[in-house]
Protein backbone atom coordinates (compact mmCIF):
# COMPACT_ATOMS: atom_id res chain seq x y z
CA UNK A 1 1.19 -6.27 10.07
CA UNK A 2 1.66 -7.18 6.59
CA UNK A 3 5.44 -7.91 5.94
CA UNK A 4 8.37 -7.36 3.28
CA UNK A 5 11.72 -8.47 3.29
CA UNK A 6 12.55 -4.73 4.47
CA UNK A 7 8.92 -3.22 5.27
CA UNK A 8 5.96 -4.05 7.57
CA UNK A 9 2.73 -2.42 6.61
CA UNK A 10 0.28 -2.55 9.50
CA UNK A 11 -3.61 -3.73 8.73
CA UNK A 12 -5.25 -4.96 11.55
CA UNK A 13 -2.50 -6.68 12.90
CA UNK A 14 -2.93 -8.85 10.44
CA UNK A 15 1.16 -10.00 9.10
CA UNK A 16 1.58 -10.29 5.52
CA UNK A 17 4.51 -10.44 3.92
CA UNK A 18 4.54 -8.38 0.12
CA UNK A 19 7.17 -9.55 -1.83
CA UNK A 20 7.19 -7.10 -4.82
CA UNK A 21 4.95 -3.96 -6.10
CA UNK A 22 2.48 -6.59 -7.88
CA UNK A 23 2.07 -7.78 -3.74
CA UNK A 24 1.62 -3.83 -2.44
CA UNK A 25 -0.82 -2.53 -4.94
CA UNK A 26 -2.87 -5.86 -3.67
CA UNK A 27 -2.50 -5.15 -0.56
CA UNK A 28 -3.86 -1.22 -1.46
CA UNK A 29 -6.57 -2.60 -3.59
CA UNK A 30 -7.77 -4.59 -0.62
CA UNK A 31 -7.96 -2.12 1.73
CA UNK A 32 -9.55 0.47 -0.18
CA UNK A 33 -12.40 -1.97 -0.92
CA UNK A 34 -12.41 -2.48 2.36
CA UNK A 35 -12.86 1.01 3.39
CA UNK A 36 -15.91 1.19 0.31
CA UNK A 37 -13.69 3.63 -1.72
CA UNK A 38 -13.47 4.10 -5.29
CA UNK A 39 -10.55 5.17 -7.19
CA UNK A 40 -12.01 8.38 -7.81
CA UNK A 41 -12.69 9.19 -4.78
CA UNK A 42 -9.59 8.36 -3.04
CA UNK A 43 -8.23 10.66 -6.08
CA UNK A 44 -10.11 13.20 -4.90
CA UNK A 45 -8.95 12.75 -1.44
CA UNK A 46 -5.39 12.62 -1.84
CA UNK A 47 -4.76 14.50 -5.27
CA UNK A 48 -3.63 11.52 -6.89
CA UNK A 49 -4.74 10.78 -10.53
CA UNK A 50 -7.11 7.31 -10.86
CA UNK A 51 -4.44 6.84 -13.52
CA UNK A 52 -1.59 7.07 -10.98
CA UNK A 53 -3.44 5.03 -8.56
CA UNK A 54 -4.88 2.07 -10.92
CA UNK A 55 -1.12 1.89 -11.69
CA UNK A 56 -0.18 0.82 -8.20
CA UNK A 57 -2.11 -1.02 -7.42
CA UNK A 58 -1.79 -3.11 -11.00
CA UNK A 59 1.73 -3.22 -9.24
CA UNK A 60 3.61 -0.73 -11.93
CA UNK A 61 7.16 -0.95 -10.57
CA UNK A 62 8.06 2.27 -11.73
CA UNK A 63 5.74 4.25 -9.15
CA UNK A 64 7.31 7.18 -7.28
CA UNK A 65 7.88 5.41 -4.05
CA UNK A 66 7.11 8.42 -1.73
CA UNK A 67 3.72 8.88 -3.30
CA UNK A 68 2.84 5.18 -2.70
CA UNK A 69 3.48 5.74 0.79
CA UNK A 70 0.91 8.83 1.15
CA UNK A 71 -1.33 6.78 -0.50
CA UNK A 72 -0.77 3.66 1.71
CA UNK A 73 -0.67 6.06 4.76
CA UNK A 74 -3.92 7.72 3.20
CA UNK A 75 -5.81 4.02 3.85
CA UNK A 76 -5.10 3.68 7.29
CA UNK A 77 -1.45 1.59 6.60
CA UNK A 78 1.44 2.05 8.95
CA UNK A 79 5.19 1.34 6.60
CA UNK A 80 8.15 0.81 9.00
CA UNK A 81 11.27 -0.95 7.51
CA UNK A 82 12.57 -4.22 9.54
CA UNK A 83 16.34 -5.88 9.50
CA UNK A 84 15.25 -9.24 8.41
CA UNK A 85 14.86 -11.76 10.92
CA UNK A 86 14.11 -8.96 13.81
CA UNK A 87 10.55 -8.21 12.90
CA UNK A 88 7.93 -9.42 15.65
């Protein structure tokens, strides 16, 4: 589960704890390498510009925060927020 102070993102039960949007998009980045996707397609998939996505996961802090969620949700992620100190 990879970890912020107020969100858990699950990845193969793996905990990680992001920090900031520079953290997230590296998280993203990651993954989608992980999966063997390319910007484009994952564009394709999802609607999303490359421009919009490249952004993210550069960690942009001005991203709409609902579409970084589809597109987190879109690679597999779970996002659940956590009172700190009461995550498992």
């Amino acid at each position: 589960m990879l970890k912020t102070k107020n969100k858990a993102v699950r990845l193969r039960g793996i905990a990680v704890k992001i920090n900031n949007s520079q953290d997230f998009g590296k998280m993203l980045r990651k993954r989608r390498k992980q999966l063997g996707y390319t910007q484009k397609y994952l564009s394709d998939f999802t609607g999303f510009s490359v421009s919009f996505i490249s952004d993210l996961e550069n960690g942009k802090e001005t991203i709409e925060i609902g579409r970084a969620f589809k597109l987190a949700n879109s690679l597999g992620f779970d996002i659940e927020l956590n009172e700190r100190g009461t995550h498992k």
